[in-house]
Protein backbone atom coordinates (compact mmCIF):
# COMPACT_ATOMS: atom_id res chain seq x y z
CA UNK A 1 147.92 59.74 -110.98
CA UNK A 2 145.87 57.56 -113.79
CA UNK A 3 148.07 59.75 -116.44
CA UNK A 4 151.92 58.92 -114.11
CA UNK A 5 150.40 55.50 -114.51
CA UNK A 6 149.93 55.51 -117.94
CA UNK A 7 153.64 56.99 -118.52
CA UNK A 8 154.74 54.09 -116.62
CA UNK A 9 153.10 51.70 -118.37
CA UNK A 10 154.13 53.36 -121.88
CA UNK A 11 158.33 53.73 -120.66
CA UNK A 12 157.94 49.49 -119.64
CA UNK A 13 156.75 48.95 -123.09
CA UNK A 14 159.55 50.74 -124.81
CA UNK A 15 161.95 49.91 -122.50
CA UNK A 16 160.84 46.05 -123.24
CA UNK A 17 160.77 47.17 -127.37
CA UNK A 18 164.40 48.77 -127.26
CA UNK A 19 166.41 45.64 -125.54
CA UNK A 20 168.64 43.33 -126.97
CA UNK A 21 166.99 39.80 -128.32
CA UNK A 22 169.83 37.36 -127.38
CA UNK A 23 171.66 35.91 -130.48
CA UNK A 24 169.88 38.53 -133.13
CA UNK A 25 171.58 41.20 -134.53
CA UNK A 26 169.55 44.22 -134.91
CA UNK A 27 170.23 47.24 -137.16
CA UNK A 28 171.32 49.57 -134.91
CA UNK A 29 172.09 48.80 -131.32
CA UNK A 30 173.36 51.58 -128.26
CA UNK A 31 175.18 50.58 -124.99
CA UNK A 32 173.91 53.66 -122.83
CA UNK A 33 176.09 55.66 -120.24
CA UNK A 34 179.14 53.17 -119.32
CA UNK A 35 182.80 53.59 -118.99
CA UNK A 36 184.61 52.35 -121.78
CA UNK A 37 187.99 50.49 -121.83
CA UNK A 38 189.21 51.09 -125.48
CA UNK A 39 191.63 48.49 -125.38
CA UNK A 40 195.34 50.06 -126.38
CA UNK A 41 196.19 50.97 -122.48
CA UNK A 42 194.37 53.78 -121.94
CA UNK A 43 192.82 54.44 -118.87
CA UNK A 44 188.75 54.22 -119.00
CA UNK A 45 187.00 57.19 -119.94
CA UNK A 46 182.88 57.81 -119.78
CA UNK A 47 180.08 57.53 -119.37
CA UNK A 48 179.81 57.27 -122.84
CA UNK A 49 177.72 55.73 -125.32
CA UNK A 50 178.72 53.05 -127.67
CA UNK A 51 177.00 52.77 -131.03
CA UNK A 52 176.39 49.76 -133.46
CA UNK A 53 175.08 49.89 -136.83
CA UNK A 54 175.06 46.01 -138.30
CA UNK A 55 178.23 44.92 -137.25
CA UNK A 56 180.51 47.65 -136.54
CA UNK A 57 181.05 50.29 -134.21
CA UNK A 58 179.81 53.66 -135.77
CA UNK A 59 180.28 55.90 -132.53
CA UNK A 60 181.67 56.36 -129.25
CA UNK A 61 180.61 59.26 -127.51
CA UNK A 62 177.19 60.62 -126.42
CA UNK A 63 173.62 60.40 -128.02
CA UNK A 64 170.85 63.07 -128.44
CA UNK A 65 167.89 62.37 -126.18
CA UNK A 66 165.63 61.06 -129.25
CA UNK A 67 168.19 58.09 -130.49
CA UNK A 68 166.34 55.34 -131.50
CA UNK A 69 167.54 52.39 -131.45
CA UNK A 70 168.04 48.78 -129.54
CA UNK A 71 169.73 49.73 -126.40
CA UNK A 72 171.64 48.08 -123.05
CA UNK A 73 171.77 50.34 -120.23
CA UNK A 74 175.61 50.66 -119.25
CA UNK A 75 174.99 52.22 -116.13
CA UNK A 76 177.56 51.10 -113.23
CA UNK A 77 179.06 48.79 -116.45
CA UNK A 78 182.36 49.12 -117.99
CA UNK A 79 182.78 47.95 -121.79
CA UNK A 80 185.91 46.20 -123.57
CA UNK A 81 186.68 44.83 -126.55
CA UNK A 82 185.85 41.70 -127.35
CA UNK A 83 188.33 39.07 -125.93
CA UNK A 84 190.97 36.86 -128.14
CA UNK A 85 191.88 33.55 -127.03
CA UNK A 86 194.91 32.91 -128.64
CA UNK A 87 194.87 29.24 -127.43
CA UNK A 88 192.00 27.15 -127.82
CA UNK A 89 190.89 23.71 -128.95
CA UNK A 90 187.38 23.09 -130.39
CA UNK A 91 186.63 19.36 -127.98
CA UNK A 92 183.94 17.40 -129.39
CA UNK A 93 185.31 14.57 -127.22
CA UNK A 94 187.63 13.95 -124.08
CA UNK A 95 189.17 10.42 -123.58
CA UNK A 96 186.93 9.02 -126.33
CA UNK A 97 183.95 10.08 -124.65
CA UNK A 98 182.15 12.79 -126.53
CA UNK A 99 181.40 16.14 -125.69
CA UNK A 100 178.70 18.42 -127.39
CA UNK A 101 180.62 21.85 -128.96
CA UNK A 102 178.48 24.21 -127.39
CA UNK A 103 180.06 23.39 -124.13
CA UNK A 104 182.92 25.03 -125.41
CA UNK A 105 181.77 27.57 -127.18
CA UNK A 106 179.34 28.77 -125.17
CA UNK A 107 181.72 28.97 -122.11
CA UNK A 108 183.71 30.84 -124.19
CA UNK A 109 181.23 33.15 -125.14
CA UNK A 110 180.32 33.60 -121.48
CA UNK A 111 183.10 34.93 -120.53
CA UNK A 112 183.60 37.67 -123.24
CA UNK A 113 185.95 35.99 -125.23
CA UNK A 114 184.35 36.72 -129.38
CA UNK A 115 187.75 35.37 -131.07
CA UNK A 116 189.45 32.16 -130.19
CA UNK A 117 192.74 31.19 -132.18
CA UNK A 118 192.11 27.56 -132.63
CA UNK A 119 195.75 25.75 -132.40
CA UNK A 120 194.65 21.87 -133.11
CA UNK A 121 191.59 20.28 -133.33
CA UNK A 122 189.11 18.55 -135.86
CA UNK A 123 189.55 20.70 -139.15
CA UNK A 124 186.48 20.15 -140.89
CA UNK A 125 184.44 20.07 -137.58
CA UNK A 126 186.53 23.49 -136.79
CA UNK A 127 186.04 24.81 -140.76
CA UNK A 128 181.85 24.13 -140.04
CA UNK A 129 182.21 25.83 -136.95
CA UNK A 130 183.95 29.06 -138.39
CA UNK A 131 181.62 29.21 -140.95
CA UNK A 132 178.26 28.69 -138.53
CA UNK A 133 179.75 31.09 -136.02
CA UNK A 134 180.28 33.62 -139.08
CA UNK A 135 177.27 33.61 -140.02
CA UNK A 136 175.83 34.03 -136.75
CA UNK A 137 174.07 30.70 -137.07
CA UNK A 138 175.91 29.56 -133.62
CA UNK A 139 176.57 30.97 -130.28
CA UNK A 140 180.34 31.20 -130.77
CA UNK A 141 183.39 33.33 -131.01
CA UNK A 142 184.99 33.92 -134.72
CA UNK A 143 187.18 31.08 -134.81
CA UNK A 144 190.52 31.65 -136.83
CA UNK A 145 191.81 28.14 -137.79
CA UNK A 146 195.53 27.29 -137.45
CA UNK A 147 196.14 23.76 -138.62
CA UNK A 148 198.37 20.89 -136.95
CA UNK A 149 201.10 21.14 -139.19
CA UNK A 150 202.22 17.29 -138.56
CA UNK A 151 205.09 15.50 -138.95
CA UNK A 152 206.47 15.91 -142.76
CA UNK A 153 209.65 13.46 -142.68
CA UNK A 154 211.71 16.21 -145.21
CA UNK A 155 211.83 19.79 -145.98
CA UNK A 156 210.08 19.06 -149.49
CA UNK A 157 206.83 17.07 -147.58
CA UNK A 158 206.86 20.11 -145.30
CA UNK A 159 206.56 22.68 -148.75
CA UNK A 160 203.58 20.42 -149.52
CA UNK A 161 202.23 20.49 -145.87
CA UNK A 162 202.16 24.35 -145.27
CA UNK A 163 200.22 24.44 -149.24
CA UNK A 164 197.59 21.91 -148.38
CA UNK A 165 197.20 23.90 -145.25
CA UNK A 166 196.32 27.23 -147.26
CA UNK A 167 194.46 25.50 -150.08
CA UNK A 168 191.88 23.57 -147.62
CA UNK A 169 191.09 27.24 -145.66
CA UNK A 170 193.66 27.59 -142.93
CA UNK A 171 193.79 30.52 -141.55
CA UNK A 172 197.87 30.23 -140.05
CA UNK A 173 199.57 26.84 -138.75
CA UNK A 174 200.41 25.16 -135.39
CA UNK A 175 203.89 23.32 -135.15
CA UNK A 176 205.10 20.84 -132.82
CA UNK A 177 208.28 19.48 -131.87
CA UNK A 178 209.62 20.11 -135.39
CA UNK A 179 212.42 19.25 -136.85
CA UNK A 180 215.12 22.51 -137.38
CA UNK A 181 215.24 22.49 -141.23
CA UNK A 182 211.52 20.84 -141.63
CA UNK A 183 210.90 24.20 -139.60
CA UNK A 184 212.82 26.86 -141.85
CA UNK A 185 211.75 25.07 -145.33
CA UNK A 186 207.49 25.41 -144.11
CA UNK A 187 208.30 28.89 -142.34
CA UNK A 188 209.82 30.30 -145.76
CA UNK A 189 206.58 28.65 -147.59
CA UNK A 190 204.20 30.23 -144.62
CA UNK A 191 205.17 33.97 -144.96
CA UNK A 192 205.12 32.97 -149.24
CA UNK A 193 201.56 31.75 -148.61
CA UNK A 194 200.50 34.66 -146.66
CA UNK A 195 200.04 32.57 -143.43
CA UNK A 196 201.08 33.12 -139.61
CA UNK A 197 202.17 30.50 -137.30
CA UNK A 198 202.48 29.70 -133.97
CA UNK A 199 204.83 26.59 -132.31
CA UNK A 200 204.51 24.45 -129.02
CA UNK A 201 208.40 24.03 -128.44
CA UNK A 202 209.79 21.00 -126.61
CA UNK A 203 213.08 19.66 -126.00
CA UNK A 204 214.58 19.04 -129.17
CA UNK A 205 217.09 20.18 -131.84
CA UNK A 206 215.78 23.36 -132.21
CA UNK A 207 214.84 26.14 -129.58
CA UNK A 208 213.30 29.45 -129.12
CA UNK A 209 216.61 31.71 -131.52
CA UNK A 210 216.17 28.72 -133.97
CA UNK A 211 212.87 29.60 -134.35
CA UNK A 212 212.94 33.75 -133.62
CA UNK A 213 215.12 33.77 -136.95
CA UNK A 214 213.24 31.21 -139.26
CA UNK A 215 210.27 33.74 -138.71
CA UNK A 216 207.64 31.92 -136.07
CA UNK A 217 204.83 34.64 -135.60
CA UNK A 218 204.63 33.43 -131.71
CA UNK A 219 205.86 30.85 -129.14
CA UNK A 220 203.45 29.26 -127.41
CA UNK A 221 203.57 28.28 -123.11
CA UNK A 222 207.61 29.03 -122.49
CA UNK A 223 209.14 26.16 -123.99
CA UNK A 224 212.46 26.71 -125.90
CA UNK A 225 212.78 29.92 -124.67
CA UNK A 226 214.62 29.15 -121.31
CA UNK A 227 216.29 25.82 -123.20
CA UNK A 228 218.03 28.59 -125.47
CA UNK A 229 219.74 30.21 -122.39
CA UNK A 230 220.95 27.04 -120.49
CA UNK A 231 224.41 26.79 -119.64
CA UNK A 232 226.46 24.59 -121.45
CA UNK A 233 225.70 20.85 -121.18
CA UNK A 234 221.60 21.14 -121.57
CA UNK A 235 219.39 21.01 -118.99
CA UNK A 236 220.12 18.23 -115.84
CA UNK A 237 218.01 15.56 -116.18
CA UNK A 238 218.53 12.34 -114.06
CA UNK A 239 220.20 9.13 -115.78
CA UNK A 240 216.44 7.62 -115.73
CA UNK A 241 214.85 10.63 -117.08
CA UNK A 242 211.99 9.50 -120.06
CA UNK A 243 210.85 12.36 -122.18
CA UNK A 244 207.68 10.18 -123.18
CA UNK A 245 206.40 9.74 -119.63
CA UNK A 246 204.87 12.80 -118.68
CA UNK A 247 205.03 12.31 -115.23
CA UNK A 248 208.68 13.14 -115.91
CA UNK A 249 208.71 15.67 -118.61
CA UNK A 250 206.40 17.94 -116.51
CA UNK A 251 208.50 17.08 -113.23
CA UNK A 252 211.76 18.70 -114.99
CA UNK A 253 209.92 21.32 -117.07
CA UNK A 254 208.68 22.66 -113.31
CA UNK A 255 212.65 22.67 -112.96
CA UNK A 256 214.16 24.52 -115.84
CA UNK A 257 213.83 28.26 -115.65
CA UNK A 258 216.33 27.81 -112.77
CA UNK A 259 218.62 26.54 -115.20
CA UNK A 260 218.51 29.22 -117.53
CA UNK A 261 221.53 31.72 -117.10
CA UNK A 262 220.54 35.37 -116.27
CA UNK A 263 222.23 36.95 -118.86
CA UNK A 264 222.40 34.90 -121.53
CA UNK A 265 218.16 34.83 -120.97
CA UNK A 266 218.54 38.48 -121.87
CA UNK A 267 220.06 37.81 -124.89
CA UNK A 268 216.87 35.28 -125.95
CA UNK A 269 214.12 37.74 -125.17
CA UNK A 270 215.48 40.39 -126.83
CA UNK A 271 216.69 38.38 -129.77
CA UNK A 272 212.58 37.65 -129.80
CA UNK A 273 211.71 41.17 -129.67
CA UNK A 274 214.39 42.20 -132.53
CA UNK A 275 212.62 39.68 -135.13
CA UNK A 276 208.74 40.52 -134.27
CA UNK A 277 208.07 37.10 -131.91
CA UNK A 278 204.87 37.21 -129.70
CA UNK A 279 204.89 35.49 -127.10
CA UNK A 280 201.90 33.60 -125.85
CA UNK A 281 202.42 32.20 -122.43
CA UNK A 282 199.72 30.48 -121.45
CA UNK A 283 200.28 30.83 -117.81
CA UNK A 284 196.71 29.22 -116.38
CA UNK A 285 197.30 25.71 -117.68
CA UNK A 286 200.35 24.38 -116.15
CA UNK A 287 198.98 26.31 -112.40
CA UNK A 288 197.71 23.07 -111.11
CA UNK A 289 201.48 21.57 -111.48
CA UNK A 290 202.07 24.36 -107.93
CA UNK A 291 199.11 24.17 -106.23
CA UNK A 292 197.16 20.46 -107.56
CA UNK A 293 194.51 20.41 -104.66
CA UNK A 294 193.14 24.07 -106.06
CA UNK A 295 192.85 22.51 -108.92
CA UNK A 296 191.30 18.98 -107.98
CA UNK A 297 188.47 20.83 -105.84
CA UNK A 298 187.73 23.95 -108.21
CA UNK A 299 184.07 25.03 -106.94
CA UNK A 300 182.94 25.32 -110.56
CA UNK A 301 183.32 21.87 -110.83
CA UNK A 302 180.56 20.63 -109.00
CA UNK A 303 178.06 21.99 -111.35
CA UNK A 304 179.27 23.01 -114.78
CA UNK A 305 182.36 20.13 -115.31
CA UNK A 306 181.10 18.01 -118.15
CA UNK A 307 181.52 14.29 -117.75
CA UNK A 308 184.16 14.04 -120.10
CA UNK A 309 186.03 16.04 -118.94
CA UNK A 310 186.08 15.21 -115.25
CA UNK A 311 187.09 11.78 -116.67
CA UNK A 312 189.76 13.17 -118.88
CA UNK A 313 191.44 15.31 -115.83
CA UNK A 314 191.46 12.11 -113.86
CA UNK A 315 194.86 10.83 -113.59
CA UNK A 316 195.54 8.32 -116.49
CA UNK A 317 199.15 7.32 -118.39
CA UNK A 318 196.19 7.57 -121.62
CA UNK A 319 195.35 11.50 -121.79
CA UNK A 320 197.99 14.23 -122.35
CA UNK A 321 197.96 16.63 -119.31
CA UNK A 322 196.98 13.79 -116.87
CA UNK A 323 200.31 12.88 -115.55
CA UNK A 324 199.62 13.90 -111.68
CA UNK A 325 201.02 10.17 -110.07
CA UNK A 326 202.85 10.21 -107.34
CA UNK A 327 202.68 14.27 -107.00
CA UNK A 328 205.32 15.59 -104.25
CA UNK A 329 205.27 18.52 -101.96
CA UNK A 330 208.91 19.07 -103.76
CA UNK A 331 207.05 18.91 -107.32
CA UNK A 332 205.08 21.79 -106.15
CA UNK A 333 207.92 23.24 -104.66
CA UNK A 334 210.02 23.84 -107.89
CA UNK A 335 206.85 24.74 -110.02
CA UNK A 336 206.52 27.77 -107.56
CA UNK A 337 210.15 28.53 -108.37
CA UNK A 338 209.29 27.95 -111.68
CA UNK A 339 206.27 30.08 -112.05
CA UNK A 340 208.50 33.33 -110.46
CA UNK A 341 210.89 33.13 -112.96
CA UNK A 342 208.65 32.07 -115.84
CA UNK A 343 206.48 35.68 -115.27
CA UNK A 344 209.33 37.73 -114.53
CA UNK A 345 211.17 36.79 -117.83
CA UNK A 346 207.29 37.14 -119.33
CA UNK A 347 207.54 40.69 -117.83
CA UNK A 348 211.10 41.30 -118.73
CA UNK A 349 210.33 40.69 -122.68
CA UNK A 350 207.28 43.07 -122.41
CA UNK A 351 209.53 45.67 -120.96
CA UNK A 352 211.97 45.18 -123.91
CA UNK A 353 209.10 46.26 -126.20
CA UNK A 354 207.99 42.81 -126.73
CA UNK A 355 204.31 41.80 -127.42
CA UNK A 356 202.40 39.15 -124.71
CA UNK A 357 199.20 37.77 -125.68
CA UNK A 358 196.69 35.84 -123.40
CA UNK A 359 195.59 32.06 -124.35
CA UNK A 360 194.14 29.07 -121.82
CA UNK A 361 194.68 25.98 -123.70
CA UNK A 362 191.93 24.84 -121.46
CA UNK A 363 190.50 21.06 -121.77
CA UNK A 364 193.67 19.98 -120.03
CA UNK A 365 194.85 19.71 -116.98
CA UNK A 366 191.73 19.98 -114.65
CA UNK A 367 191.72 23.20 -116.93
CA UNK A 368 188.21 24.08 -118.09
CA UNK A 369 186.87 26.76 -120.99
CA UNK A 370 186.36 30.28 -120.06
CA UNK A 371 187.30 29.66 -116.59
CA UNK A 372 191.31 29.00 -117.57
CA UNK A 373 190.92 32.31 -119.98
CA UNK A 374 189.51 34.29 -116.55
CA UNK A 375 192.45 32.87 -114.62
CA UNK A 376 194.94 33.94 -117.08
CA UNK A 377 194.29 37.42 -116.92
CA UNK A 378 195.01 37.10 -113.34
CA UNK A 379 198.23 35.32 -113.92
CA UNK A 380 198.89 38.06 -115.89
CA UNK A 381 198.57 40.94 -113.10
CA UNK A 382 200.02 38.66 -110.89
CA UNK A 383 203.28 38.80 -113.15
CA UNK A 384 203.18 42.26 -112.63
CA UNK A 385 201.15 43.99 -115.29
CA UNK A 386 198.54 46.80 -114.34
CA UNK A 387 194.97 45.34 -115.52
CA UNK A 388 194.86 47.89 -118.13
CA UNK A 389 197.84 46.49 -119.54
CA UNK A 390 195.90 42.79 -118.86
CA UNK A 391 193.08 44.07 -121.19
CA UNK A 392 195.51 45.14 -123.64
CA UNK A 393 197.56 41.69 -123.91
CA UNK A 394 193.77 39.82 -124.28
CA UNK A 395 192.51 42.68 -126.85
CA UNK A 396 194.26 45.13 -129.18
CA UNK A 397 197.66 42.56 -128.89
CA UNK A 398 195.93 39.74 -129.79
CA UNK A 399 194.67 41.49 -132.87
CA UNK A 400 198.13 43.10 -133.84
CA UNK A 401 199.41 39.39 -133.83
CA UNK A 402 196.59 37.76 -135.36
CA UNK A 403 197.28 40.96 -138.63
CA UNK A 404 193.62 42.23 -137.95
CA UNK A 405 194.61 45.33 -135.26
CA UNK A 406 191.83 47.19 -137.78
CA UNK A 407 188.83 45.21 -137.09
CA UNK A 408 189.27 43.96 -134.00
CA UNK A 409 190.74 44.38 -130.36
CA UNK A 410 189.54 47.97 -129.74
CA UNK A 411 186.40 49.89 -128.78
CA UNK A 412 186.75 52.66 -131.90
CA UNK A 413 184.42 53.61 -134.34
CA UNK A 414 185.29 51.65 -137.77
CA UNK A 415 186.14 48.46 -135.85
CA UNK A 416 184.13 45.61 -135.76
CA UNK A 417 181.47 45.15 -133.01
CA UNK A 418 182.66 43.04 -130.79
CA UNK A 419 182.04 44.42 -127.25
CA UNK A 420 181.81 43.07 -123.89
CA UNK A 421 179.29 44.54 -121.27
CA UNK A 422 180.32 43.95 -117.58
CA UNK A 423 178.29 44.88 -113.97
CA UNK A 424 181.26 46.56 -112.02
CA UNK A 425 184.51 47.21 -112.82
CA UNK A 426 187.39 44.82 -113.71
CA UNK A 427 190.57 47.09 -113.25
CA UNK A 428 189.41 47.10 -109.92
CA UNK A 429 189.21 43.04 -109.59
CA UNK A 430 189.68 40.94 -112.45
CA UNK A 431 187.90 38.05 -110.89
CA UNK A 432 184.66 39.20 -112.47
CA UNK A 433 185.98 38.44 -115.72
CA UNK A 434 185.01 34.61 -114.85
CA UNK A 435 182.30 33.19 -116.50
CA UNK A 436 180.37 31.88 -113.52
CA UNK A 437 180.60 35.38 -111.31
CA UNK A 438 177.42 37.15 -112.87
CA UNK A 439 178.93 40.45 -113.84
CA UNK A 440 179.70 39.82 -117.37
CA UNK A 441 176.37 40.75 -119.19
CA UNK A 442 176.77 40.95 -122.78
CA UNK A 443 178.72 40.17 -125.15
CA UNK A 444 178.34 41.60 -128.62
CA UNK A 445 180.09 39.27 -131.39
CA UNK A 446 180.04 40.56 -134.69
CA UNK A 447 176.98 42.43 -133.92
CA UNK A 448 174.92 40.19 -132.71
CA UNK A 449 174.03 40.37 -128.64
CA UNK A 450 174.51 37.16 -126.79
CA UNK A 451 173.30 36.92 -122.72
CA UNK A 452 175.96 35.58 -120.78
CA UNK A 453 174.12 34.71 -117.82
CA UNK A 454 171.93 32.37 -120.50
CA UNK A 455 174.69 31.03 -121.88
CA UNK A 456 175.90 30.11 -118.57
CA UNK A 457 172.40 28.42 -118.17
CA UNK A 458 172.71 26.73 -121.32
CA UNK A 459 176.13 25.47 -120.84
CA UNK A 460 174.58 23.97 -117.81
CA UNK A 461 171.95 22.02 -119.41
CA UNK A 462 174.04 20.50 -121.30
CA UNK A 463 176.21 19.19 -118.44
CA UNK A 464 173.06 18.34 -116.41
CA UNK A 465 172.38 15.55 -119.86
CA UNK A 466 175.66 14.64 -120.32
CA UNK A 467 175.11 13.47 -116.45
CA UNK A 468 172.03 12.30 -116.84
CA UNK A 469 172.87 10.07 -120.09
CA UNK A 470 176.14 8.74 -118.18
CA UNK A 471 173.61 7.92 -115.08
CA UNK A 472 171.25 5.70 -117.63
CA UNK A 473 171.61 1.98 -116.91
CA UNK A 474 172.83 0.12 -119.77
């Protein structure tokens, strides 16, 4: 018995030698016996063991008895790759209050996401960031920078934009409401420069074909797409219709896939698909528009919504996303309509051979990190896709748009290490993708182990001050 006890004592101590030290990458790192999602759409296959040397994947497949190494036990856990978030903002601040980065990151990190697109923030703070998170001095996902293109007033400024853009360390650009030949004149300069792009479409001279054949990389929500396919005469709007008053634009957007003709839709999406668009629909931001009370009452809020933003979400004529006066039954209505049509035509351009892509855009509309990345991949089943195909659009599509499909996006040996560990298995339910539901365990970025149930606790200490420093008497 004294020798069993001995044994025991001896397996605790290697056991407690051979883990994972959050946030340090060690030389060589095993997750043990676990099913493995490789990322492409193939079904899950195991249990197998996935090896890390530094920070790639060197084998997947099964260890000798004697490997030594760091190692998570994958027992009852399925792996993925790494999640992309092709639709995030770096917040330091919400309605000029400010807001400590790590809330975002770390949220992000929690819930298996190790790349985020970032489509518009802070440059330099988001150029610090990429570099800190790079070289593992952060908690955060690789950040791949695609800067606000702006407003150039002629195709020349634009030429000049899209250069600055590549000379100060962009990674692609993010247009907005652009002008049709500002648009082709920095496209044509982009794809010179060796840059990818992505544009947030509104209602304007130019629409989703305009765009398809200048060369966008992807569309972003669903603007322009259904405004290319309206009938003649443009979309209804009422004589007092104001595009600047949000409470309006966001009334009529929840009424304009119904708009779209059938067929000539058909002829869009495939016109996408011909010239190489991705589409990024970012269907978890705009879900509060069909169902606000969800969103108003969302349980995570009571403990992890940071001050800032809980004031930002609050209804105000000041912060973009925060248009909810006056809210109807009938808004909610149409947005249902809306949402239908929206996934099946998301659904429809995937079954034309088109590539979908998953995104949040969280930090609007009662919208939070992490949590509006979970709720997209349910969006996502919900518009009809098998979770395996889910896993694909957040993994190994993301990569094939973002021109790195061989680093990242895939469970293979040769490809960077970015893994996520999860308890249970999320074909099965997809709700244990969120952040706050315990079953996401760790996430590997780049290597380097992170714990997401103390990241979760971190990103709730730095609520609980934010709270506490709003609560101070002044």
């Amino acid at each position: 018995m004294r020798a069993a006890f001995v044994a025991l004592i001896v397996a605790a101590a290697l056991s407690a030698q051979t883990a994972p030290t959050h946030a340090q990458r060690p030389a060589r790192m095993a997750i043990r016996s676990a099913m493995v999602v490789e990322g492409p759409g193939m079904p899950a296959r195991g249990p197998l063991d996935v090896v890390v040397e530094g920070n790639h994947i060197t084998q997947v497949g099964r260890l000798p008895a004697g490997w030594q190494g760091v190692e998570i036990d994958g027992r009852g856990a399925y792996v993925l790759p790494g999640l992309i978030n092709m639709h995030g903002h770096v917040q330091e601040n919400r309605g000029r209050m400010a807001m400590d980065v790590d809330y975002c990151l770390k949220l992000w990190l929690a819930s298996g996401i190790t790349t985020v697109r970032d489509v518009g923030s802070t440059f330099e703070l988001s150029k610090r960031l990429r570099e800190e998170s790079a070289a593992g001095r952060r908690a955060a996902p690789r950040l791949l920078l695609y800067a606000w293109f702006g407003r150039p007033e002629t195709p020349e400024k634009a030429l000049e934009r899209v250069r600055e853009i590549k000379a100060t360390g962009g990674d692609g650009i993010k247009f907005h409401q652009t002008y049709r030949d500002i648009l082709n004149a920095a496209l044509e300069e982009a794809r010179a420069q060796g840059l990818r792009t992505a544009i947030h479409m509104g209602v304007e001279d130019s629409h989703a074909v305009h765009a398809a054949d200048a060369g966008i990389t992807t569309i972003e929500h669903w603007y322009g797409i259904p405004d290319a396919a309206l009938r003649e005469g443009g979309q209804a709007f009422p004589p007092e219709f104001n595009y600047n008053d949000e409470t309006h634009r966001f009334r009529y957007a929840g009424r304009l896939w119904r708009e779209a003709d059938p067929e000539k839709l058909g002829r869009v999406l495939q016109r996408m698909v011909d010239k190489g668009v991705a589409w990024n629909p970012t269907l978890s931001i705009y879900e509060a528009a069909r169902d606000l009370q969800r969103y108003e009452s969302q349980p995570q809020f009571a403990a992890l919504l940071h001050p800032a933003l809980a004031a930002f979400f609050a209804p105000s004529r000041d912060n973009h996303g925060s248009f909810f006066f006056g809210w109807s039954t009938e808004d909610e209505v149409f947005w249902k309509e809306n949402y239908r049509l929206w996934m099946a035509a998301v659904k429809d351009f995937a079954r034309r051979g088109g590539t979908v892509t998953t995104g949040e855009d969280a930090g609007f509309i009662y919208q939070m990190q992490g949590f509006g990345y979970a709720r997209e991949l349910e969006l996502h089943q919900e518009a009809g896709f098998a979770p395996l195909e889910v896993i694909q659009h957040a993994t190994t599509n993301g990569a094939r748009v973002l021109g790195k499909e061989s680093e990242l996006g895939r469970v293979r040996a040769g490809w960077l290490a970015d893994l996520v560990v999860v308890k249970g298995n999320p074909l099965a339910n997809l709700k244990i993708m969120r952040p706050d539901s315990g079953a996401i365990q760790w996430v590997i970025k780049d290597g380097i182990p992170y714990n997401a149930p103390r990241l979760m606790s971190e990103v709730k200490q730095v609520v609980d001050r934010a709270r506490a420093a709003e609560n101070k008497p002044r």
